[in-house]
N, C-alpha and C. Protein backbone atom coordinates (compact mmCIF):
# COMPACT_ATOMS: atom_id res chain seq x y z
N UNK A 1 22.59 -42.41 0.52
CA UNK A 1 22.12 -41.14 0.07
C UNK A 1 22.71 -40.06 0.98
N UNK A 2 23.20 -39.29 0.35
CA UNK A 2 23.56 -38.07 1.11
C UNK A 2 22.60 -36.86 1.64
N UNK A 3 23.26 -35.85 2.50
CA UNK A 3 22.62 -35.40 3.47
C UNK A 3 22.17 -33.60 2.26
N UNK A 4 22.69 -33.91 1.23
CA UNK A 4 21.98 -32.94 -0.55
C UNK A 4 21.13 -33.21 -0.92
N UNK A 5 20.59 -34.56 -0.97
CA UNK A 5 19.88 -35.47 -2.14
C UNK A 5 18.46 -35.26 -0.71
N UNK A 6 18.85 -35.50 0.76
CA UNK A 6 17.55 -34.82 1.12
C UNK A 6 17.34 -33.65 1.34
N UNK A 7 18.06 -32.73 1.31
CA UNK A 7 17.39 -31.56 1.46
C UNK A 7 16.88 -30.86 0.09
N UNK A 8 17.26 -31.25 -0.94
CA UNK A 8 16.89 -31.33 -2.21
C UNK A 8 15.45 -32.03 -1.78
N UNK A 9 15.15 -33.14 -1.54
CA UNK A 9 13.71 -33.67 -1.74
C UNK A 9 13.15 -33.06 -0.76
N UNK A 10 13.63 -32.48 0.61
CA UNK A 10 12.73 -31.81 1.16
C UNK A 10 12.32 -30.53 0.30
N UNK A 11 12.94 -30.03 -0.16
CA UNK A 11 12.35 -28.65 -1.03
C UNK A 11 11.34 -28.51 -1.74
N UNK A 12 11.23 -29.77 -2.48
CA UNK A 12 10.43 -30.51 -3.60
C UNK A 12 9.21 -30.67 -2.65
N UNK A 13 8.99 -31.01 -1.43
CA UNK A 13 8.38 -32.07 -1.01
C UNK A 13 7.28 -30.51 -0.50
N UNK A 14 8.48 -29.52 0.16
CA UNK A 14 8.01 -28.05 0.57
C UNK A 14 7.22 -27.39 -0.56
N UNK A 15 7.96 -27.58 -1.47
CA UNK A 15 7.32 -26.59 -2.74
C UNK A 15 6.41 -27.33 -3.14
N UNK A 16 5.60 -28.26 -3.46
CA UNK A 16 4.40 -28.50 -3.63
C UNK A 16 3.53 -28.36 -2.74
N UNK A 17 3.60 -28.81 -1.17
CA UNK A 17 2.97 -28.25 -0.50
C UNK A 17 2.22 -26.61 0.04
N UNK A 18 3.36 -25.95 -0.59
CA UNK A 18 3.33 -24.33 -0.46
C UNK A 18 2.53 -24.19 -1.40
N UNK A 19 2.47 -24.50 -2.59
CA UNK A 19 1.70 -24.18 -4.08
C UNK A 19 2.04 -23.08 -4.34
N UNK A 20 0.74 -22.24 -4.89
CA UNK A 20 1.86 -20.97 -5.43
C UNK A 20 2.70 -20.06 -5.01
N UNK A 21 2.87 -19.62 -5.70
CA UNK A 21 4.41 -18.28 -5.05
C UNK A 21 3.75 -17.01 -4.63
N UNK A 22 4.50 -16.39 -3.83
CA UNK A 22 4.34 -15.35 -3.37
C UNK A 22 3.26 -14.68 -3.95
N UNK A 23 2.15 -13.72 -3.83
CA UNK A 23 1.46 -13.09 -4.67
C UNK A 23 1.67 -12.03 -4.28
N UNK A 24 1.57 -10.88 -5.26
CA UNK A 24 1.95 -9.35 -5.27
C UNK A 24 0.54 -8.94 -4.82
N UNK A 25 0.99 -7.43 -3.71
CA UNK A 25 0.33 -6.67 -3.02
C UNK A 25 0.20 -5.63 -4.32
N UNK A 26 0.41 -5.54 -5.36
CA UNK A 26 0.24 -4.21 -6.07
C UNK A 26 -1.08 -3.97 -6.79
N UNK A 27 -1.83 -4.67 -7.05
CA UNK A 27 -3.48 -4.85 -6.85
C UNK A 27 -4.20 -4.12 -5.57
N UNK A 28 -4.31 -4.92 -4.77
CA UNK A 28 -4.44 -4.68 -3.56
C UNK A 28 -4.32 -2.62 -3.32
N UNK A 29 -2.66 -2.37 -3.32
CA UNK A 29 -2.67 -1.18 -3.07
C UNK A 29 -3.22 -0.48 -4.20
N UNK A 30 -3.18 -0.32 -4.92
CA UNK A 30 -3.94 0.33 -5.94
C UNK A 30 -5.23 0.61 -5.36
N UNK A 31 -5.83 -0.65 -5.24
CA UNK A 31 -7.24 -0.30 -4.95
C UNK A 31 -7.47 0.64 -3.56
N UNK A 32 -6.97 0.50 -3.01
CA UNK A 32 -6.63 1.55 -1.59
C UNK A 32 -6.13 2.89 -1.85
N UNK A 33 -6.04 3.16 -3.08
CA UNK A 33 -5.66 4.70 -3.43
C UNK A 33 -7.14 4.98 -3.19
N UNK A 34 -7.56 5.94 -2.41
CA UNK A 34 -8.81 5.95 -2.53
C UNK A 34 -9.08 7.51 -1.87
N UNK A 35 -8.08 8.48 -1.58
CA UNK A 35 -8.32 9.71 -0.97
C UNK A 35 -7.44 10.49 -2.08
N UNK A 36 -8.26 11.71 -2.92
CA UNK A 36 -7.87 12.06 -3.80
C UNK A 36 -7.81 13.53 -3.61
N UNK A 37 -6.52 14.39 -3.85
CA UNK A 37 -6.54 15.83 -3.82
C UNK A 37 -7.53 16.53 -5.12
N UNK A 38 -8.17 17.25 -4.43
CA UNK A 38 -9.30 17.78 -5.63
C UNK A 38 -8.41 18.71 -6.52
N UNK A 39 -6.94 19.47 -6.04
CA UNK A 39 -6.91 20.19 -6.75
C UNK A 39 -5.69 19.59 -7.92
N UNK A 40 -4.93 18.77 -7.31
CA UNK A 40 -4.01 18.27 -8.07
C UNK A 40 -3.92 16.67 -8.38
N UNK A 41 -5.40 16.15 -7.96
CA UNK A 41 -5.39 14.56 -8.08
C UNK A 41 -4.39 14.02 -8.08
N UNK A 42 -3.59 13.84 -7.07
CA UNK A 42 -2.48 12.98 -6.53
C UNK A 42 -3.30 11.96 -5.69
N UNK A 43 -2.93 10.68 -5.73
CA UNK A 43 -4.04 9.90 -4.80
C UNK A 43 -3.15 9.43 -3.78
N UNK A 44 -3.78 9.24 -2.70
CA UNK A 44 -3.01 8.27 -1.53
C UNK A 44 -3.79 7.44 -0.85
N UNK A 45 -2.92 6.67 0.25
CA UNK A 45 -3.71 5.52 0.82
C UNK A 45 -4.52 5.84 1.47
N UNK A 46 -5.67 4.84 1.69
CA UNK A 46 -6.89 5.15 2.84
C UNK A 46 -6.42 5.35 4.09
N UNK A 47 -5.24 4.48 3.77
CA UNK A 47 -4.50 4.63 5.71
C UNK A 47 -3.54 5.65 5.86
N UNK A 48 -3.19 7.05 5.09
CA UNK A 48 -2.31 7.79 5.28
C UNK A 48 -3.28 8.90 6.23
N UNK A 49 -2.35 9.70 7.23
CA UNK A 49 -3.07 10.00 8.26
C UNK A 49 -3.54 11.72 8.17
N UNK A 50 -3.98 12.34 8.82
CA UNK A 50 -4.37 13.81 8.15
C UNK A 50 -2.66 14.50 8.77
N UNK A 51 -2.15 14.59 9.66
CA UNK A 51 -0.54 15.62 9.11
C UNK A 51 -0.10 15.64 7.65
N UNK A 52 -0.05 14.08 7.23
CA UNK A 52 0.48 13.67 5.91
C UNK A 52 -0.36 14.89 5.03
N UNK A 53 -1.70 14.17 5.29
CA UNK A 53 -2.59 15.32 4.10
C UNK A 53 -2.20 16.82 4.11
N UNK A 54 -2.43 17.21 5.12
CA UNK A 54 -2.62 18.72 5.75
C UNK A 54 -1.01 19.34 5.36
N UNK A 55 -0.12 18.27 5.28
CA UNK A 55 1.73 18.89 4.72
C UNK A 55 1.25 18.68 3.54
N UNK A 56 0.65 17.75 2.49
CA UNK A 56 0.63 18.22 0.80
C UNK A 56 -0.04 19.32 0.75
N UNK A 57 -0.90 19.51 1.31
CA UNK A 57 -2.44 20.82 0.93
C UNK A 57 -1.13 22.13 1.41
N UNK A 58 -0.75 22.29 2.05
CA UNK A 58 0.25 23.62 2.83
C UNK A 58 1.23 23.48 2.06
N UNK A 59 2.10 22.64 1.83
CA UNK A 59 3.25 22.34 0.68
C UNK A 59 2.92 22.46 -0.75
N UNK A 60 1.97 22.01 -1.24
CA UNK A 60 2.27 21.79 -2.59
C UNK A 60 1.00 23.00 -3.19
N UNK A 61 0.46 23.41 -2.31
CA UNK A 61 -1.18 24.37 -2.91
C UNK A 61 -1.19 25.92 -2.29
N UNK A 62 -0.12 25.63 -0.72
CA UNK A 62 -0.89 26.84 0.00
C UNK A 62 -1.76 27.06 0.69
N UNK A 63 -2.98 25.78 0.52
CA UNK A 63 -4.46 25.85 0.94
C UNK A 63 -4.20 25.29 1.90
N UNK A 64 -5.69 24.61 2.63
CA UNK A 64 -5.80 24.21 3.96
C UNK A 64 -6.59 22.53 3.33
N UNK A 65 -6.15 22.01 4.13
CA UNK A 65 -6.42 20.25 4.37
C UNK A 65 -7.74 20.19 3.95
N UNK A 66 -8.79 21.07 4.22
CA UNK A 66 -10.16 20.65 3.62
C UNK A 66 -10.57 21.34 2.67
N UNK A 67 -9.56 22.72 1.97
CA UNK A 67 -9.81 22.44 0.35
C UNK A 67 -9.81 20.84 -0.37
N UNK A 68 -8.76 20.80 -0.31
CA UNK A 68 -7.84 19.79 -0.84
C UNK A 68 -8.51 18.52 -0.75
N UNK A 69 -9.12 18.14 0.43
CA UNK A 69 -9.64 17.13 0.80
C UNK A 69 -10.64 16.59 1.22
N UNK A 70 -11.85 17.49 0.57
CA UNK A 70 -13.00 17.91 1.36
C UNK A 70 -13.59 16.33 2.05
N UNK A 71 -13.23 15.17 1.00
CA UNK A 71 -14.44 13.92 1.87
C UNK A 71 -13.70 13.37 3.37
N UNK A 72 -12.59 13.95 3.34
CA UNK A 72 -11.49 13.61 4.58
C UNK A 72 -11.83 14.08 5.80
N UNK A 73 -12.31 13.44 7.07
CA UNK A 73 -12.60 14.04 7.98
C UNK A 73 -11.68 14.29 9.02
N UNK A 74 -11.23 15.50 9.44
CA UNK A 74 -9.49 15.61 10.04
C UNK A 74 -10.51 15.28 11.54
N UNK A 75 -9.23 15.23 12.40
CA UNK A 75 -9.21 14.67 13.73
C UNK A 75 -9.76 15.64 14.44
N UNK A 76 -10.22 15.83 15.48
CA UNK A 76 -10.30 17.00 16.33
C UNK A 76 -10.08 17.06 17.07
């Protein structure tokens, strides 16, 4: 037997052991959209940080970070 025919059965031998395949994070992030601009409902992650916020609210509105974002508590 050649040195194909095992790494071929190791694969086999890997891939059942592994079981399923990869599973997608795109569930997951979805559900983490969870900080929402009041004025233009754009959503972002729970983990995006207040600069991020505070540049859409000044960029895209004019306003200030806690129009925009009132349940968001900025840093102090």
């Amino acid at each position: 037997m050649g040195n194909g025919a095992k790494a071929a059965q190791k694969r086999e031998r890997n891939a059942a052991k592994a079981g399923a395949t990869a599973k997608s994070q795109l569930k997951v992030n979805q559900a983490a959209m969870n900080i929402i601009c009041q004025t233009c409902r754009q959503t972002f992650l729970l983990t995006t940080r207040a600069p991020a916020l505070e540049e859409h609210a000044q960029n895209k509105h004019g306003k200030t970070m806690a129009d925009c974002f009132p349940n968001v508590n900025a840093p102090k």
